[in-house]
C-alpha atoms as a PDB file:
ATOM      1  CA  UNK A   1       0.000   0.000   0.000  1.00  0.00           C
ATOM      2  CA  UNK A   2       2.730   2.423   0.696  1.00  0.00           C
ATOM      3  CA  UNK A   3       4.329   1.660  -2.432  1.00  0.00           C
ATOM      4  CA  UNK A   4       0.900   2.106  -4.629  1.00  0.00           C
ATOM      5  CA  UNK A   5       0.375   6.029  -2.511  1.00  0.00           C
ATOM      6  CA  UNK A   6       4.887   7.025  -2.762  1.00  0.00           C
ATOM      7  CA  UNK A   7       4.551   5.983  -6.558  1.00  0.00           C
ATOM      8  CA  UNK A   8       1.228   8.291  -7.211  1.00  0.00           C
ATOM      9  CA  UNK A   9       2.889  10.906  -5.444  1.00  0.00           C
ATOM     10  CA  UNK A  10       5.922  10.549  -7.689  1.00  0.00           C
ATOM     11  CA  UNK A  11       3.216  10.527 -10.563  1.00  0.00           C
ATOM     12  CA  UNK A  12       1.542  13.583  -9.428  1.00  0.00           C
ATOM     13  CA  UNK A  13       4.063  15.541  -8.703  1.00  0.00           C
ATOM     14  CA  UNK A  14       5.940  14.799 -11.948  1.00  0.00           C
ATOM     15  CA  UNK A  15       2.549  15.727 -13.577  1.00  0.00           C
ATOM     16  CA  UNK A  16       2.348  19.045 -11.713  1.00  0.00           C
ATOM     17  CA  UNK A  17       5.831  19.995 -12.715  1.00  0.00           C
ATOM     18  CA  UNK A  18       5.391  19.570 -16.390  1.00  0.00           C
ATOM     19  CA  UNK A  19       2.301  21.589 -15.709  1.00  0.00           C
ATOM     20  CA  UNK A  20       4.069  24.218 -14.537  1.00  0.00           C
ATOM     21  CA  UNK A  21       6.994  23.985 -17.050  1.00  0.00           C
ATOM     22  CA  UNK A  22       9.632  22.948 -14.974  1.00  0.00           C
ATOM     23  CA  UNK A  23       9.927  19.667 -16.959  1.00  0.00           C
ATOM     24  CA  UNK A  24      10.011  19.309 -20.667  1.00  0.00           C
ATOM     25  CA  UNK A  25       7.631  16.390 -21.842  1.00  0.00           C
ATOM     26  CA  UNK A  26      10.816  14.472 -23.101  1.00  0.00           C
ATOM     27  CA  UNK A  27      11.763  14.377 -19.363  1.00  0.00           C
ATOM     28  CA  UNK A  28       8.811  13.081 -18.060  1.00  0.00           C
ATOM     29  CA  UNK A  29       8.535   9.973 -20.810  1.00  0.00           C
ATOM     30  CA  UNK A  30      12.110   9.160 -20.006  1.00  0.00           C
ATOM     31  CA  UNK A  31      11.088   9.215 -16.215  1.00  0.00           C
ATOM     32  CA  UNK A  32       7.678   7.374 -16.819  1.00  0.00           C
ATOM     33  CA  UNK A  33       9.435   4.933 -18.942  1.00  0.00           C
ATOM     34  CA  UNK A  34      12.256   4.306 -16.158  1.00  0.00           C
ATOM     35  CA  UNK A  35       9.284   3.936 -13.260  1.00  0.00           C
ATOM     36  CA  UNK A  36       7.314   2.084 -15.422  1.00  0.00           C
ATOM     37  CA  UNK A  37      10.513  -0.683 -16.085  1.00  0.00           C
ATOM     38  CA  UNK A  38      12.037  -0.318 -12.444  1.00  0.00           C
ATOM     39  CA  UNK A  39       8.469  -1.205 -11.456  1.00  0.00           C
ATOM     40  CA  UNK A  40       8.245  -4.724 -13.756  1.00  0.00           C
ATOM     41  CA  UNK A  41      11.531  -5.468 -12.822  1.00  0.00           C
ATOM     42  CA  UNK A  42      10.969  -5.272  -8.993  1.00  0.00           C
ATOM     43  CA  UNK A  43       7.270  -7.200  -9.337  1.00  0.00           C
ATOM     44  CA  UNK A  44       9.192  -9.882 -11.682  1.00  0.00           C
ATOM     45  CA  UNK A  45      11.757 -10.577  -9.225  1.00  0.00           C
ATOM     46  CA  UNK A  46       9.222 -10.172  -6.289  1.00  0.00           C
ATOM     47  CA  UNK A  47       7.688 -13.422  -8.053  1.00  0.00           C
ATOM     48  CA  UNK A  48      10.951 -15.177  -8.924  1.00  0.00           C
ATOM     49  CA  UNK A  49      11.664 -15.127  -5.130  1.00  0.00           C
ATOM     50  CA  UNK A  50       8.094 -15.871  -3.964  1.00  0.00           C
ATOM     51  CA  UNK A  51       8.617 -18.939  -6.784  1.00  0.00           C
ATOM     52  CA  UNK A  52      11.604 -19.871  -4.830  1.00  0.00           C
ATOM     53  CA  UNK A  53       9.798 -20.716  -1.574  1.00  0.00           C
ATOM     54  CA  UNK A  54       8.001 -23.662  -3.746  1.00  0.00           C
ATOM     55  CA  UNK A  55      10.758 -24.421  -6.244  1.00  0.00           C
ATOM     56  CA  UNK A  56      13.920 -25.352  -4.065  1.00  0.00           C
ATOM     57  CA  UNK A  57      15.794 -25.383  -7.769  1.00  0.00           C
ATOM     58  CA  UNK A  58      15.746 -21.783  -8.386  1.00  0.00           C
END
């Protein structure tokens, strides 16, 4: 849960700043794209290790 409400605060705020035209929109895709991977990564290796607990062989 506290990982769902500090990424939508990331999200919002990075929103708000392109908003105001602090950040150009190529900025905020690179970020996006960065959260968006860092965040697949982490879930796919949050599996892997929850796979581990059953699968002695990984």
């Amino acid at each position: 849960m506290v990982t769902v409400l500090g990424t939508s605060m990331v999200l919002f705020t990075v929103i708000y700043a392109e908003k105001k035209g602090w950040v150009d929109k190529e900025k905020v895709r690179v970020i996006m794209q960065v959260g968006m991977n860092a965040g697949i990564l982490g879930s796919l290796l949050y599996f892997l290790y929850t796979l581990s607990s059953f699968l002695p062989f990984l």
